[in-house]
N, C-alpha and C. Protein backbone atom coordinates (compact mmCIF):
# COMPACT_ATOMS: atom_id res chain seq x y z
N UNK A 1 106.48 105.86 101.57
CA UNK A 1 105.43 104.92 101.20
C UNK A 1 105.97 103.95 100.16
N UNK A 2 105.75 102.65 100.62
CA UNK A 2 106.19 101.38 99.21
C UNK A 2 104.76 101.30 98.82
N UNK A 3 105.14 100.50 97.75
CA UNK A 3 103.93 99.99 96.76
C UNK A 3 104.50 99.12 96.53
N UNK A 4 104.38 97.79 97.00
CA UNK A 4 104.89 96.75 97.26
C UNK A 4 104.65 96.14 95.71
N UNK A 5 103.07 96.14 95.57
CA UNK A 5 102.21 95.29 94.69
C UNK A 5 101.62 96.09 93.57
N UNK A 6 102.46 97.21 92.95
CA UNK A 6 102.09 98.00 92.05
C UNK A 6 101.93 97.42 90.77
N UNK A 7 103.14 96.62 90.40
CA UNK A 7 103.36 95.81 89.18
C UNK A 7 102.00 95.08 88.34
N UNK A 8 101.50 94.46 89.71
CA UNK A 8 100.04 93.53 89.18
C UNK A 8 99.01 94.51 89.78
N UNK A 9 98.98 95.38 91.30
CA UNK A 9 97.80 96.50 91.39
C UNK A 9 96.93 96.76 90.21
N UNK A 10 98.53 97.30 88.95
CA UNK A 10 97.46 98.04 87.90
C UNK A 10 97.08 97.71 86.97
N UNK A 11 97.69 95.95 87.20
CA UNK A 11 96.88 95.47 85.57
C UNK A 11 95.83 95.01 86.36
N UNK A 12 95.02 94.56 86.91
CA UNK A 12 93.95 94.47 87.81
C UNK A 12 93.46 95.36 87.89
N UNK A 13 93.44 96.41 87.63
CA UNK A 13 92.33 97.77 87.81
C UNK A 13 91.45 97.71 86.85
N UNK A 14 92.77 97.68 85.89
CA UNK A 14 92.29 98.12 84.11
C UNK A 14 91.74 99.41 83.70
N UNK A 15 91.99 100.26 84.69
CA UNK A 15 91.79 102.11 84.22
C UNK A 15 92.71 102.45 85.03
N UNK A 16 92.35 103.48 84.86
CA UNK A 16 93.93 105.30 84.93
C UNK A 16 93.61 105.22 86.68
N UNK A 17 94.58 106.05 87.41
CA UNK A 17 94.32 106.45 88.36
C UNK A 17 93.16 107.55 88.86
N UNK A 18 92.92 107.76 87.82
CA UNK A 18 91.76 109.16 87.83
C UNK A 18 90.62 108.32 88.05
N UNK A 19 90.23 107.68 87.82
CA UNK A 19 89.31 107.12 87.84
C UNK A 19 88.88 106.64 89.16
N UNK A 20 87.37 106.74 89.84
CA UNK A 20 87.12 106.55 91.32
C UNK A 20 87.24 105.23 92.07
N UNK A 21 87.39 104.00 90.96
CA UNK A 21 87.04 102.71 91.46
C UNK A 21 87.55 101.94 90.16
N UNK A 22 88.61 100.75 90.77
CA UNK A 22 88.85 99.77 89.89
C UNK A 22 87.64 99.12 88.77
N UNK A 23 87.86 99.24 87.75
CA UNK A 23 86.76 98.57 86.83
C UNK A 23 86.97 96.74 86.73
N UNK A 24 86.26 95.85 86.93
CA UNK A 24 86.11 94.49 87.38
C UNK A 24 87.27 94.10 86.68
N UNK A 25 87.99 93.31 86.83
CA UNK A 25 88.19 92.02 86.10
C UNK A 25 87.82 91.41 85.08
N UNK A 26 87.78 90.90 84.32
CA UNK A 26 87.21 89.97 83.42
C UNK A 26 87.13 88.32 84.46
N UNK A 27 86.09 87.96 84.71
CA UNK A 27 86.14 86.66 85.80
C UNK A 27 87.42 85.71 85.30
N UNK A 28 87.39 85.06 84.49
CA UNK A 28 88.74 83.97 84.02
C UNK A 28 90.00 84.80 84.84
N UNK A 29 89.82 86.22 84.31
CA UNK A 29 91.69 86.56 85.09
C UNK A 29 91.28 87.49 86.54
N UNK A 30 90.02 87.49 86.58
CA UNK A 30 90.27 87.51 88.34
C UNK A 30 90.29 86.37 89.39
N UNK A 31 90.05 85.73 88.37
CA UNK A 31 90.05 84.42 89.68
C UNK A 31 92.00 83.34 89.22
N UNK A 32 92.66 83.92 88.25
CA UNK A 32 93.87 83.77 88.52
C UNK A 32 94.68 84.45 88.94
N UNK A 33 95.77 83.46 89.86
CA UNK A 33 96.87 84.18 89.98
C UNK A 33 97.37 85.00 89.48
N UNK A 34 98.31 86.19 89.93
CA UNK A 34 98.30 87.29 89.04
C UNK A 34 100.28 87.20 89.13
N UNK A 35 101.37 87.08 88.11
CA UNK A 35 102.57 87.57 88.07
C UNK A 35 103.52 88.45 87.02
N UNK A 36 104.05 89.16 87.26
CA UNK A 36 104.71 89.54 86.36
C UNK A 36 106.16 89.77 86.36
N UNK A 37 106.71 89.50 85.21
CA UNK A 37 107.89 88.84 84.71
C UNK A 37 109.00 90.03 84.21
N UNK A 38 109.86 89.23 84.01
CA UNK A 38 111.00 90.18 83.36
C UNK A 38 112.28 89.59 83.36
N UNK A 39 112.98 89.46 82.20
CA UNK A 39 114.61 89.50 81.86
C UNK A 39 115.26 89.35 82.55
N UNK A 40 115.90 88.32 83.30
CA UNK A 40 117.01 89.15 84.71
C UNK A 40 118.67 87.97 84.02
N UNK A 41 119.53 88.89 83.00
CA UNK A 41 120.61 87.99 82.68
C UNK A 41 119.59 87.29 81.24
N UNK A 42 119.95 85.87 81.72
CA UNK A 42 119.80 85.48 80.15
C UNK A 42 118.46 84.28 80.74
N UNK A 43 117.58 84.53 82.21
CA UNK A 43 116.64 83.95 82.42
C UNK A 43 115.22 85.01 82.65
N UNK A 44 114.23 84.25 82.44
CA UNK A 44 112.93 84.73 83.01
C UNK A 44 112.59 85.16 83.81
N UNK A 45 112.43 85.80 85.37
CA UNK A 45 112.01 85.92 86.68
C UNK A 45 110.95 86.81 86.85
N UNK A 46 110.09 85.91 88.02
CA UNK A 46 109.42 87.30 88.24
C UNK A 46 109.16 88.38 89.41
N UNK A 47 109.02 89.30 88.42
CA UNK A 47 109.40 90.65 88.94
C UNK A 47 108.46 91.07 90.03
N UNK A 48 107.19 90.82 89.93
CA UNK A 48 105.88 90.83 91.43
C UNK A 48 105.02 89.71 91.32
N UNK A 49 104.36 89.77 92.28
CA UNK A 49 103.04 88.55 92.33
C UNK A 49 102.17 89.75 93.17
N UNK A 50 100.91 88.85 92.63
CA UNK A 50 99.87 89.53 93.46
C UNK A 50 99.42 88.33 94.45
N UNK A 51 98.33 88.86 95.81
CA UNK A 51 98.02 88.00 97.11
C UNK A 51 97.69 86.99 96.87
N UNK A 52 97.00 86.50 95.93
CA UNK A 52 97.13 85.04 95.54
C UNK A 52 98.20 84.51 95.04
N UNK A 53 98.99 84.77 94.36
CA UNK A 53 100.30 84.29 93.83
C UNK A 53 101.18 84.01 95.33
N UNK A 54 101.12 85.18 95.69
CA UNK A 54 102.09 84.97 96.82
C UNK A 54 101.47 83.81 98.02
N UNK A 55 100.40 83.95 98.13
CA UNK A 55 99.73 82.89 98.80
C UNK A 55 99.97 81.39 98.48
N UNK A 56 100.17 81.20 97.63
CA UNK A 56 100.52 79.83 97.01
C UNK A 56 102.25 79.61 97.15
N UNK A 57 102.70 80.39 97.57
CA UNK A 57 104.15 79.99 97.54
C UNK A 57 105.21 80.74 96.15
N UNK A 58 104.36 81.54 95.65
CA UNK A 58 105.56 82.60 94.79
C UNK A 58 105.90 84.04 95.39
N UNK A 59 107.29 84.05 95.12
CA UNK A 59 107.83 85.01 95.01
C UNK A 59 108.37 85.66 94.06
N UNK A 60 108.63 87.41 94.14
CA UNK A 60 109.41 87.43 93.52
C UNK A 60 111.00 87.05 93.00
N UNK A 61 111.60 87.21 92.13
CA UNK A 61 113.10 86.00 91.85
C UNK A 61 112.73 85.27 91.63
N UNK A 62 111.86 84.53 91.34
CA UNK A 62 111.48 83.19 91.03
C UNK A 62 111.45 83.18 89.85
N UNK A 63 112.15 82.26 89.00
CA UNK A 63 112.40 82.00 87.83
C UNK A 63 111.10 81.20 87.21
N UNK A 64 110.43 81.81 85.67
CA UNK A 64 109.17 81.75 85.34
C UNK A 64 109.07 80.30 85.36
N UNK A 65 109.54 79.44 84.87
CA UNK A 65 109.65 78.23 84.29
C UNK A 65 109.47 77.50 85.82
N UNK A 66 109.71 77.70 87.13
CA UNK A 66 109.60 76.76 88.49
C UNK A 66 108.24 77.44 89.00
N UNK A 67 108.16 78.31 88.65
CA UNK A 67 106.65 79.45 88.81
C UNK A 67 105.13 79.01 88.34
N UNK A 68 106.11 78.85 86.97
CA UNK A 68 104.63 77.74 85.95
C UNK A 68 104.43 75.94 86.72
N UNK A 69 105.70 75.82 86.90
CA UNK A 69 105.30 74.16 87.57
C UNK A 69 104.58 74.22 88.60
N UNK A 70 104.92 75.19 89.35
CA UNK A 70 104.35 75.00 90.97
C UNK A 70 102.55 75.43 90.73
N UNK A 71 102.56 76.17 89.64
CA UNK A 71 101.41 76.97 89.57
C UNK A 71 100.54 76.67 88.48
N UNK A 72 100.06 76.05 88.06
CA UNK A 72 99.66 76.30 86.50
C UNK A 72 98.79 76.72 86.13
N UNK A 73 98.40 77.66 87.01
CA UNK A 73 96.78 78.64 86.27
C UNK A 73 97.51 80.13 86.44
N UNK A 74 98.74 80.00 86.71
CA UNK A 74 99.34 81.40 86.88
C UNK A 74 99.26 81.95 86.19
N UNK A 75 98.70 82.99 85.87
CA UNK A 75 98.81 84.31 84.29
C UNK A 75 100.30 85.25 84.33
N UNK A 76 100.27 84.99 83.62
CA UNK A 76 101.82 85.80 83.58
C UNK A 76 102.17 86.93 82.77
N UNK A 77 102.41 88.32 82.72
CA UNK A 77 102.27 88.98 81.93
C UNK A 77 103.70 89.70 82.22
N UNK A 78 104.33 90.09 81.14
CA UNK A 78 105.62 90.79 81.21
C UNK A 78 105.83 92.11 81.54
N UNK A 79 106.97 92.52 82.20
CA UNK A 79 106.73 93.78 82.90
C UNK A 79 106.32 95.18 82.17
N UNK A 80 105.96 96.06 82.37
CA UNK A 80 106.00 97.19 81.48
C UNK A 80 106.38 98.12 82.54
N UNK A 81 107.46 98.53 82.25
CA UNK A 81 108.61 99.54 83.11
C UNK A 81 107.75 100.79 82.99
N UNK A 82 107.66 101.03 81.56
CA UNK A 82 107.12 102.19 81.53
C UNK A 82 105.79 102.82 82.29
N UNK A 83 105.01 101.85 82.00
CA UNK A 83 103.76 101.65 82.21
C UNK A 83 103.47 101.91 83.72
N UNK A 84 104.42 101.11 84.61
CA UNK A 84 104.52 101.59 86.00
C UNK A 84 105.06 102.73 86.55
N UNK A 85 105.84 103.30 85.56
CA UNK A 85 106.79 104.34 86.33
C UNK A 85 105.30 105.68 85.65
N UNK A 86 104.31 105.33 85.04
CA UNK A 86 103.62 106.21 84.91
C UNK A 86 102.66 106.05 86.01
N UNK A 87 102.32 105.02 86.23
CA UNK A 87 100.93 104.95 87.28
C UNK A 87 101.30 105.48 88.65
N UNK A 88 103.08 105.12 88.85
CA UNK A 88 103.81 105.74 90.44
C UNK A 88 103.58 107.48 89.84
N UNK A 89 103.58 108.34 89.08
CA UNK A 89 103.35 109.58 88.61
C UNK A 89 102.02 109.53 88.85
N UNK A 90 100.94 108.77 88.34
CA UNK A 90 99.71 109.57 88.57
C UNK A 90 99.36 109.39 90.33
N UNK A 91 99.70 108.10 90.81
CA UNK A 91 99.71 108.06 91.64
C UNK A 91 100.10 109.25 92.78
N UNK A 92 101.72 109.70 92.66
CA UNK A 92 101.92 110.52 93.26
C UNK A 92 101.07 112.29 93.13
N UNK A 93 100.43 112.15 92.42
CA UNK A 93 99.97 113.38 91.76
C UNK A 93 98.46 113.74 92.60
N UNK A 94 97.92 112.12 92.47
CA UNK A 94 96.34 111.83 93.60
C UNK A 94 96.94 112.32 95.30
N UNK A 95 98.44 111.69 95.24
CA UNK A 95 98.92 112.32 96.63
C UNK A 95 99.00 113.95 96.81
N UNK A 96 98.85 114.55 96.06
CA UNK A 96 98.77 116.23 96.28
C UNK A 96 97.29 116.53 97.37
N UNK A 97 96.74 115.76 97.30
CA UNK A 97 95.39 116.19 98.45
C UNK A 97 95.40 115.44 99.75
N UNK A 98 97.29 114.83 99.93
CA UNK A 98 97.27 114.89 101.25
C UNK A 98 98.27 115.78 102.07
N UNK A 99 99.24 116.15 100.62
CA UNK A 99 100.45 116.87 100.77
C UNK A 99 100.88 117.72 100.14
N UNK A 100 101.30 118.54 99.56
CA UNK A 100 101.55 119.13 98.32
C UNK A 100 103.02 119.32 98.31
N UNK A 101 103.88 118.19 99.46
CA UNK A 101 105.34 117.95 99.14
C UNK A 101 105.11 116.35 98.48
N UNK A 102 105.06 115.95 97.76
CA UNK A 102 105.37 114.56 97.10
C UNK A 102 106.46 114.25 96.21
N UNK A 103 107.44 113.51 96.45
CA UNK A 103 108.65 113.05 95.82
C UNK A 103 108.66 111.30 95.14
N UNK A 104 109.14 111.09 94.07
CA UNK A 104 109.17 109.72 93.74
C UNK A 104 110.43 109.43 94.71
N UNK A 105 110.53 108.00 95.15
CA UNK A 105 111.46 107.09 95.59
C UNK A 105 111.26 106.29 94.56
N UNK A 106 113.28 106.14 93.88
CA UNK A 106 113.37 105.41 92.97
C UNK A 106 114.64 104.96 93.35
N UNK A 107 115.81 104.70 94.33
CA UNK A 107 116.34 104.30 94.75
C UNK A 107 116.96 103.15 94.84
N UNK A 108 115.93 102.59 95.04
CA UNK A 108 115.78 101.03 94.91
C UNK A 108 114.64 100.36 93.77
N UNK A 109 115.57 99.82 92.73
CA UNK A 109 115.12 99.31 91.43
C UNK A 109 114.03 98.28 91.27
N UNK A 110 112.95 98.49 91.02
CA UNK A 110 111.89 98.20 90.78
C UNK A 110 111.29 97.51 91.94
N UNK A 111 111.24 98.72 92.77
CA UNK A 111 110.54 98.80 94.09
C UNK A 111 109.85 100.13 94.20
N UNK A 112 108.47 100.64 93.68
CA UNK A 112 108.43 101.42 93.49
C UNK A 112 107.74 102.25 95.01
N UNK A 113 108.18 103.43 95.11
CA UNK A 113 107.73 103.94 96.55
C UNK A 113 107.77 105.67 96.14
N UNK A 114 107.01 106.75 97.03
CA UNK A 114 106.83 107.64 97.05
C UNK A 114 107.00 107.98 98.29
N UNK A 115 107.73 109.48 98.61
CA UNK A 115 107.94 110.29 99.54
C UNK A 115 107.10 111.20 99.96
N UNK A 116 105.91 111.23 100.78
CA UNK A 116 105.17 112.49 101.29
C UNK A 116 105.70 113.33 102.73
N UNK A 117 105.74 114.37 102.57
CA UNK A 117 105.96 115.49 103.46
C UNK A 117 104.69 115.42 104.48
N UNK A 118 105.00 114.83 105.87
CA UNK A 118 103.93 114.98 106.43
C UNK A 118 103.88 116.14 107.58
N UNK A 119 104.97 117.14 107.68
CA UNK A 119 105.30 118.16 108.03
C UNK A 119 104.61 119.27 107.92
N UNK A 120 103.50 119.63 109.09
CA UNK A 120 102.60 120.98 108.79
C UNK A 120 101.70 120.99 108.11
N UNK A 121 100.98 119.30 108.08
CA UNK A 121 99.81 118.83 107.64
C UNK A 121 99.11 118.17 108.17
N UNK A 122 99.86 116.94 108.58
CA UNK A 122 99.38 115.71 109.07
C UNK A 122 98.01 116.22 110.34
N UNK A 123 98.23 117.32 111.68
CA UNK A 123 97.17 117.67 112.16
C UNK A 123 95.69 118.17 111.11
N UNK A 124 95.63 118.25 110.24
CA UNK A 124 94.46 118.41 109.43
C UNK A 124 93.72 117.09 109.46
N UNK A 125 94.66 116.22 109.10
CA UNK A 125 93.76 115.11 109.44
C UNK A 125 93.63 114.25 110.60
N UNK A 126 93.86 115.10 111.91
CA UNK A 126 93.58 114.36 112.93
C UNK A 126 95.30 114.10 113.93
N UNK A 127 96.29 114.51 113.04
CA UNK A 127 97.45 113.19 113.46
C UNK A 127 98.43 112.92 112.77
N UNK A 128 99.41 112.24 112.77
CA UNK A 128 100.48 111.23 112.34
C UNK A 128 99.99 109.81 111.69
N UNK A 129 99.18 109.55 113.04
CA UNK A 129 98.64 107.79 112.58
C UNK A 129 97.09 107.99 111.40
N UNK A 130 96.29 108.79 111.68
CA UNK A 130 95.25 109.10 111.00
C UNK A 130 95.61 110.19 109.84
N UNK A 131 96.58 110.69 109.49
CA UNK A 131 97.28 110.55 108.25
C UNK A 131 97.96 109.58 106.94
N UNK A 132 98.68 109.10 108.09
CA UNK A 132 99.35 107.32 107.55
C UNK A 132 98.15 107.03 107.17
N UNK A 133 96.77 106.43 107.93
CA UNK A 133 95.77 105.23 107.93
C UNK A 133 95.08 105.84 106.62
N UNK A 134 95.00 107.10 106.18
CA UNK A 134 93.89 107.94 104.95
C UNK A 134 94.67 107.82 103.93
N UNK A 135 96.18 107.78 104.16
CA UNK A 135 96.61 107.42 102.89
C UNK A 135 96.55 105.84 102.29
N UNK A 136 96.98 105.38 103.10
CA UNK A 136 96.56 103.88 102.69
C UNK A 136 95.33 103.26 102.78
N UNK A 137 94.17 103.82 103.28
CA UNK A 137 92.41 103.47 102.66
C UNK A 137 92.32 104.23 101.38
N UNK A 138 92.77 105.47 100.99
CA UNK A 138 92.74 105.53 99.91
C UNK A 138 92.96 105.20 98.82
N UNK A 139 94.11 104.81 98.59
CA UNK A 139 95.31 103.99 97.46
C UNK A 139 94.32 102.62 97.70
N UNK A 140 93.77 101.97 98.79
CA UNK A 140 93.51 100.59 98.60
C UNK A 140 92.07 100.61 98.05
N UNK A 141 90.93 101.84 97.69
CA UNK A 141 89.76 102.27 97.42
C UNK A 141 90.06 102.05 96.04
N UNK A 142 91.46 102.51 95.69
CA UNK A 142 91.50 102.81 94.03
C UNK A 142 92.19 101.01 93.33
N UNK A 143 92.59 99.95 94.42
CA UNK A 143 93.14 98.61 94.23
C UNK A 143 94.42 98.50 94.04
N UNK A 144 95.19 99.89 95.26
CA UNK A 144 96.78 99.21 95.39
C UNK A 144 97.03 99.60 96.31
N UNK A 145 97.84 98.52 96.69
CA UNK A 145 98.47 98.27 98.48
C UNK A 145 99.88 98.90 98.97
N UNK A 146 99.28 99.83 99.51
CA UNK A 146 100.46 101.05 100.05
C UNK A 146 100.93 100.21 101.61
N UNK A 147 102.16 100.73 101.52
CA UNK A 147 103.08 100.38 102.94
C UNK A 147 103.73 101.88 103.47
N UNK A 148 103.03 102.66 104.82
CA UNK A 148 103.09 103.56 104.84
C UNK A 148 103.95 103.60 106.74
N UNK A 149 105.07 104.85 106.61
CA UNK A 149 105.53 104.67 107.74
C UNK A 149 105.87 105.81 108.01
N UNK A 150 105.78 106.40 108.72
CA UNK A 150 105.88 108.16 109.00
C UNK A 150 107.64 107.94 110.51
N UNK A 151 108.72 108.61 109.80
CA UNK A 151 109.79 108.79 111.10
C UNK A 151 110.33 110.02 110.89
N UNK A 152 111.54 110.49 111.70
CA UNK A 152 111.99 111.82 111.63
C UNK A 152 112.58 111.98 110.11
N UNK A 153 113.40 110.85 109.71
CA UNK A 153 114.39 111.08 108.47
C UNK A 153 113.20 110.35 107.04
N UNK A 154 113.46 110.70 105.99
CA UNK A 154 113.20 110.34 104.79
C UNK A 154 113.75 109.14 104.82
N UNK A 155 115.15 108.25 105.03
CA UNK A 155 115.67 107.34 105.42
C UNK A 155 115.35 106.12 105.94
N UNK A 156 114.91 106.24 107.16
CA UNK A 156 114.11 105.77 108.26
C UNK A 156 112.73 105.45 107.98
N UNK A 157 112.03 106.20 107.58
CA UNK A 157 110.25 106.20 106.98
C UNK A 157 110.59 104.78 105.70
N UNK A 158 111.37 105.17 105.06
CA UNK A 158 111.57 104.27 103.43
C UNK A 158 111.61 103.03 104.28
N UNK A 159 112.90 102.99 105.02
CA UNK A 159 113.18 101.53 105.44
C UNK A 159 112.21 100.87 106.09
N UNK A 160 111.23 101.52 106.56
CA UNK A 160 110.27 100.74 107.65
C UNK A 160 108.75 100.72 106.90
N UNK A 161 109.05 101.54 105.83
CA UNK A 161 107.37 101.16 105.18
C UNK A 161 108.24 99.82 103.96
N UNK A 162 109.24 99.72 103.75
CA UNK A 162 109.76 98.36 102.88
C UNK A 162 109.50 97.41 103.26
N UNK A 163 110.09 97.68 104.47
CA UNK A 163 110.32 96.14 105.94
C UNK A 163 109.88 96.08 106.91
N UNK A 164 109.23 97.70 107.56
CA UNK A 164 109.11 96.89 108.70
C UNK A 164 107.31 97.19 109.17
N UNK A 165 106.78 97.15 107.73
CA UNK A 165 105.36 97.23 108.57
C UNK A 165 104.36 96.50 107.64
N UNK A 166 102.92 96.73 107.52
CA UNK A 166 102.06 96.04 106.75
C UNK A 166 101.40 96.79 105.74
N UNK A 167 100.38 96.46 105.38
CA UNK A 167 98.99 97.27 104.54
C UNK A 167 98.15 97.88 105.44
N UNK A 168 97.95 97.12 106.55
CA UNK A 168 96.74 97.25 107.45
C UNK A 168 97.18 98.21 108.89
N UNK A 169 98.69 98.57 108.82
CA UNK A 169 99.07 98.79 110.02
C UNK A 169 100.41 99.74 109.88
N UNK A 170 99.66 101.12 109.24
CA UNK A 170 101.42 101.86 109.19
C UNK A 170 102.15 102.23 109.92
N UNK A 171 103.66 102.27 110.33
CA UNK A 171 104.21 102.74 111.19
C UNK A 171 104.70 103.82 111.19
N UNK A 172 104.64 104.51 113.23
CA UNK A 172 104.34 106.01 112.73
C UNK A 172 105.50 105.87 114.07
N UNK A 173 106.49 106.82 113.76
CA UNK A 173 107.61 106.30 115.08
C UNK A 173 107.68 107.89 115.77
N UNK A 174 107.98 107.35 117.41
CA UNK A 174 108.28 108.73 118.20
C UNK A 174 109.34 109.43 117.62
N UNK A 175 109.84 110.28 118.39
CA UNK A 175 110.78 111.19 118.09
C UNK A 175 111.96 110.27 118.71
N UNK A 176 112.80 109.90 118.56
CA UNK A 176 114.05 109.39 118.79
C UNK A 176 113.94 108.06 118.84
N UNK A 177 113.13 107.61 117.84
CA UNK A 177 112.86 105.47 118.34
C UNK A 177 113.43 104.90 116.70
N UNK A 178 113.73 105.97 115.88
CA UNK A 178 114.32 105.41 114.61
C UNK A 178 115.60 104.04 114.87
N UNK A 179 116.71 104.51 115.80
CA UNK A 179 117.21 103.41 116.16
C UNK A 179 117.28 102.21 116.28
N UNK A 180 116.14 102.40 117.65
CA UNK A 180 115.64 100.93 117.82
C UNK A 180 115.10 100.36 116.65
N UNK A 181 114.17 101.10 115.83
CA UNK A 181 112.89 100.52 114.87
C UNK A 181 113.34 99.64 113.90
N UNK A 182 114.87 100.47 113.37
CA UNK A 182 115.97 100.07 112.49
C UNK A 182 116.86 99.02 113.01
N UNK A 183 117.26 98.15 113.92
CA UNK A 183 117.93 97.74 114.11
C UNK A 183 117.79 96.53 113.87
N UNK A 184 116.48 95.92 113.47
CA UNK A 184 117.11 94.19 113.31
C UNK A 184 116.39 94.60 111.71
N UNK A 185 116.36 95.70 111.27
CA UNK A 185 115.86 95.11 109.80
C UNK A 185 117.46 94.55 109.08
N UNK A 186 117.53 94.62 107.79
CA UNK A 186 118.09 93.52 107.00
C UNK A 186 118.89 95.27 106.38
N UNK A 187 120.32 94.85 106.26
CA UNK A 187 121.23 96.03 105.59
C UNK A 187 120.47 97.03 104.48
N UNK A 188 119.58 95.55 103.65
CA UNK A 188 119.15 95.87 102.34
C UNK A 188 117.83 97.23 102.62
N UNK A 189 117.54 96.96 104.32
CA UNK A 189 116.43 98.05 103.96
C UNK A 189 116.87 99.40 103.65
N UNK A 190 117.73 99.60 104.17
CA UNK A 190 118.90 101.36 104.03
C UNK A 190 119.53 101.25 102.40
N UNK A 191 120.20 100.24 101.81
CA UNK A 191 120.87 100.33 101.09
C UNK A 191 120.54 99.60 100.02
N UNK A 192 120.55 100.44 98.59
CA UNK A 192 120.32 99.60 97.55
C UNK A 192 121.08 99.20 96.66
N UNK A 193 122.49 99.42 97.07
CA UNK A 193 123.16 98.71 96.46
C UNK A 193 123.61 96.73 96.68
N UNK A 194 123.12 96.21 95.86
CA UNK A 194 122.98 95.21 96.00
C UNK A 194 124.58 94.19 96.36
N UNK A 195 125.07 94.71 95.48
CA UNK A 195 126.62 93.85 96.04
C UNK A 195 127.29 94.27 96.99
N UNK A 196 127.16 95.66 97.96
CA UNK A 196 127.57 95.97 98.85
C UNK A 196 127.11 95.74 99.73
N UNK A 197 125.84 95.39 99.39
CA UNK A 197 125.02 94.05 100.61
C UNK A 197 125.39 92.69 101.02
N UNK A 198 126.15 92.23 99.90
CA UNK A 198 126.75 91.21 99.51
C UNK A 198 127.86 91.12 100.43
N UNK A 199 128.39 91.60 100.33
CA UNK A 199 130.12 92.17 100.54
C UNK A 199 129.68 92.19 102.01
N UNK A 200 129.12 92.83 102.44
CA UNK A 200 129.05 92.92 104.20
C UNK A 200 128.55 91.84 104.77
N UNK A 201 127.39 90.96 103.84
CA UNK A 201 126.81 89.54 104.47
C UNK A 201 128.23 88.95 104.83
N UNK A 202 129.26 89.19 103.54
CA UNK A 202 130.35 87.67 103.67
C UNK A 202 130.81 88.15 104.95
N UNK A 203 131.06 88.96 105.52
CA UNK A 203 131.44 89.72 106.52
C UNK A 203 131.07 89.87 107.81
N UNK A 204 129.77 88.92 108.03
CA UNK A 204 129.11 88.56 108.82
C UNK A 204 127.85 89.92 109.03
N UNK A 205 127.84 91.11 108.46
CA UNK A 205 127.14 92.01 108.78
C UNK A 205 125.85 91.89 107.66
N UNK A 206 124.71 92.04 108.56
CA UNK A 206 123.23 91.67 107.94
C UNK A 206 122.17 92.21 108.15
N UNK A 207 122.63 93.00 109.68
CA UNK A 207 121.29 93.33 110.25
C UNK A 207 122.09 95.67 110.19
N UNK A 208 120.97 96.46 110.17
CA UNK A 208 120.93 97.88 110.60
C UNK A 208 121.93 97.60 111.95
């Protein structure tokens, strides 16, 4: 499971995960864009956007200063590392009542994602796909957008809830279709090392 949009998810809540239902907004900063920032070298960038941000044409990498021009009601708030790597904990912890195997994925740097065991469960709730679909109405009940993908390998599941699926639509793969599923994503979905991504682009290699 990714959490694509955790960064801004939880300043938009404005309470704990325990809690049954996001508490409002304050109107002025719900009706702005939502980004958040961070250090990268000796510039600004930012580190997530939320659906309006991204709707307008930001991404993350985007250096704050071309972010503010394009945008100027953008709110911008600086990252808190900590702060997230706690909410992916409580988070994973709300995941014990679908699994009681839950692992952080931390792999890939400030991309935050969780590992559930859907092995000798998933028929309780119906399935594979009606497993996937309860985890992600749930997480989106509490105001964060899970990317959920059920395959044979731990591997395979990561790469395809990163890249290759939605919010609205998790992917749940047969028994031997990891292959195919994997094959035109981008090196980067398997591998997080970033310059060895590098190194194989110059190389002409890009795709699984």
């Amino acid at each position: 499971m990714s959490l694509p949009s955790l960064p801004t998810d939880r300043l938009r809540r404005r309470t704990d995960v325990s809690s049954p239902s996001p508490a409002p907004a304050a109107p002025e900063q719900s009706a702005a864009p939502l980004a958040v920032f961070a250090r990268v070298g000796a510039a600004f960038r930012l580190a997530a956007v939320d659906a309006s941000a991204r709707a307008l044409g930001l991404a993350p990498g985007m250096a704050v200063a071309d972010a503010r021009a394009r945008v100027p009601t953008l709110r911008l708030v600086e990252r808190d590392a900590d702060g997230e790597a706690a909410t992916l904990v409580a988070i994973a912890e709300r995941c014990d009542r679908f699994t009681p195997l839950v692992g952080l994925d931390d792999a890939f740097d400030g991309a935050p994602g969780l590992f559930l065991d859907a092995t000798g469960v998933a028929h309780l709730f119906g399935g594979e796909e009606t497993f996937a679909a309860e985890v992600v109405r749930d997480l989106a009940r509490l105001g964060f957008t899970a990317r959920v993908a059920i395959a044979e390998t731990p591997a395979a599941a990561r790469a395809l809830a990163r890249h290759g699926g939605d919010a609205e639509t998790p992917r749940v793969l047969a028994a031997g279709a990891a292959a195919t599923a994997l094959a035109p994503l981008p090196i980067a979905a398997i591998d997080p090392d970033g310059d060895r991504v590098a190194r194989l682009a110059r190389v002409g290699l890009t795709r699984v």
